[in-house]
C-alpha atoms as a PDB file:
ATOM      1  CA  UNK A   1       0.000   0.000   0.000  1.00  0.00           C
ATOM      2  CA  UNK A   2       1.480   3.079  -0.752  1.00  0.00           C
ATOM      3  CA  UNK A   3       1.625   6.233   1.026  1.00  0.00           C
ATOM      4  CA  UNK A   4      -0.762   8.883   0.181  1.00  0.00           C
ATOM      5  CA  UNK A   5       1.064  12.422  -0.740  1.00  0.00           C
ATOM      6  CA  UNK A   6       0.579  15.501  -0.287  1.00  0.00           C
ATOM      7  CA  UNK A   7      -1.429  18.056  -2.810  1.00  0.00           C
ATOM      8  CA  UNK A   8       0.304  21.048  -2.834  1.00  0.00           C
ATOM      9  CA  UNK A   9       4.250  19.789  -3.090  1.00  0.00           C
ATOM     10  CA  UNK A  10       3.994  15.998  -3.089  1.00  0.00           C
ATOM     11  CA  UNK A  11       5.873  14.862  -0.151  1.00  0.00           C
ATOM     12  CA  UNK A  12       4.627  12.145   1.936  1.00  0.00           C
ATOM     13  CA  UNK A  13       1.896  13.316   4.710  1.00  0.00           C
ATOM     14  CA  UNK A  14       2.057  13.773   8.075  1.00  0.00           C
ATOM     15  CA  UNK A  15      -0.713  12.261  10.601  1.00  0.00           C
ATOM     16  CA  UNK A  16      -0.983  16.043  12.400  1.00  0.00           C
ATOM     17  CA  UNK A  17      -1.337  17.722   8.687  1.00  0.00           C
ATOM     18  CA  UNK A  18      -3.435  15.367   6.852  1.00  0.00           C
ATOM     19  CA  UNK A  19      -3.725  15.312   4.064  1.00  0.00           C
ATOM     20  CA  UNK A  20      -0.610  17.874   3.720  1.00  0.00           C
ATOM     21  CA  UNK A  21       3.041  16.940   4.572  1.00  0.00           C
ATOM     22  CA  UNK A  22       3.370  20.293   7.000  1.00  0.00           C
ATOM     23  CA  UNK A  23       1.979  23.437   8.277  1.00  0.00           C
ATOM     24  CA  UNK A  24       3.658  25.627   5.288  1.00  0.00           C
ATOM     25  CA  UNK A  25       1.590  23.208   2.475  1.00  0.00           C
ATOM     26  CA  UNK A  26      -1.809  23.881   4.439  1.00  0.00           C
ATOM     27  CA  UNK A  27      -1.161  27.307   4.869  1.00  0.00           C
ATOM     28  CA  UNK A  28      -0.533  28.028   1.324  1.00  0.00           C
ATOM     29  CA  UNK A  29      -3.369  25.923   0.441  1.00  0.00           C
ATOM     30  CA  UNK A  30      -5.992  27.673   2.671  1.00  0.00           C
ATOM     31  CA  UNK A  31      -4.245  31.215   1.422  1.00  0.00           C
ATOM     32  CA  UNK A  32      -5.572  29.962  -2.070  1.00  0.00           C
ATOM     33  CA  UNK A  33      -9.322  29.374  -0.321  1.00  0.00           C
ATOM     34  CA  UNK A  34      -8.894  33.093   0.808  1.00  0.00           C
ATOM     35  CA  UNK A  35      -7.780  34.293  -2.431  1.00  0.00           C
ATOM     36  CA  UNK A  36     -11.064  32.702  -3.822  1.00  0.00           C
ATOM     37  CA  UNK A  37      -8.892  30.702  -6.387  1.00  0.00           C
ATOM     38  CA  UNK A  38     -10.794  27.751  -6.056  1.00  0.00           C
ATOM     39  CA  UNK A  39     -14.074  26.965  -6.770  1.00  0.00           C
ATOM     40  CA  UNK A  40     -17.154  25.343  -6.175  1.00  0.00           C
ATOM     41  CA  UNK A  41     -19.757  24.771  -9.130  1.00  0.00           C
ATOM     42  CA  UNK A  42     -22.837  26.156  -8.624  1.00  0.00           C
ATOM     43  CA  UNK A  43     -24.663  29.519  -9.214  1.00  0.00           C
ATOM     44  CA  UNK A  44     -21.891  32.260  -8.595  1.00  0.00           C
ATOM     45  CA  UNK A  45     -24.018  34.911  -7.391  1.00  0.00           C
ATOM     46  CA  UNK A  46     -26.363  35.079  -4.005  1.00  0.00           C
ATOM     47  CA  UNK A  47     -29.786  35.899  -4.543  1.00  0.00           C
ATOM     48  CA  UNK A  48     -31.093  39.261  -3.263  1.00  0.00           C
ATOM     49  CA  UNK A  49     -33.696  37.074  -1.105  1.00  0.00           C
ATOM     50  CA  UNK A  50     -31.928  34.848   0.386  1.00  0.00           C
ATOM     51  CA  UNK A  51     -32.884  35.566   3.810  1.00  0.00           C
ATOM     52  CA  UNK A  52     -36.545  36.842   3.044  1.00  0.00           C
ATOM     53  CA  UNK A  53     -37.925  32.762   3.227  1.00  0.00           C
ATOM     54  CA  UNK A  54     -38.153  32.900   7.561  1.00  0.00           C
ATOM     55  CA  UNK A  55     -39.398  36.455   7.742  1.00  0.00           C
ATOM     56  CA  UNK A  56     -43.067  35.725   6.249  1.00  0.00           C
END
């Protein structure tokens, strides 16, 4: 079985980062989450109404 590795530099992981290798690699990773340079599909813009349902 082989050892998984990490996503951002390829390294094996480490139990207290999983599923990065270190600190550094999770840190740059969630930096990217902040930067909004990942995605999720789905509609890209919230609708004016969104909280409108629980007031009627």
């Amino acid at each position: 079985m082989s050892t998984p590795k990490c996503p951002e530099c390829g390294k094996p992981t480490v139990k207290d980062y999983r599923p990065f290798c270190s600190k550094r690699c999770a840190d740059v990773d969630l930096g990217r989450w902040f930067n909004e340079e990942y995605t999720l599909p789905g509609d890209s813009e919230i609708p004016d109404d969104i909280g409108e349902a629980g007031d009627r």
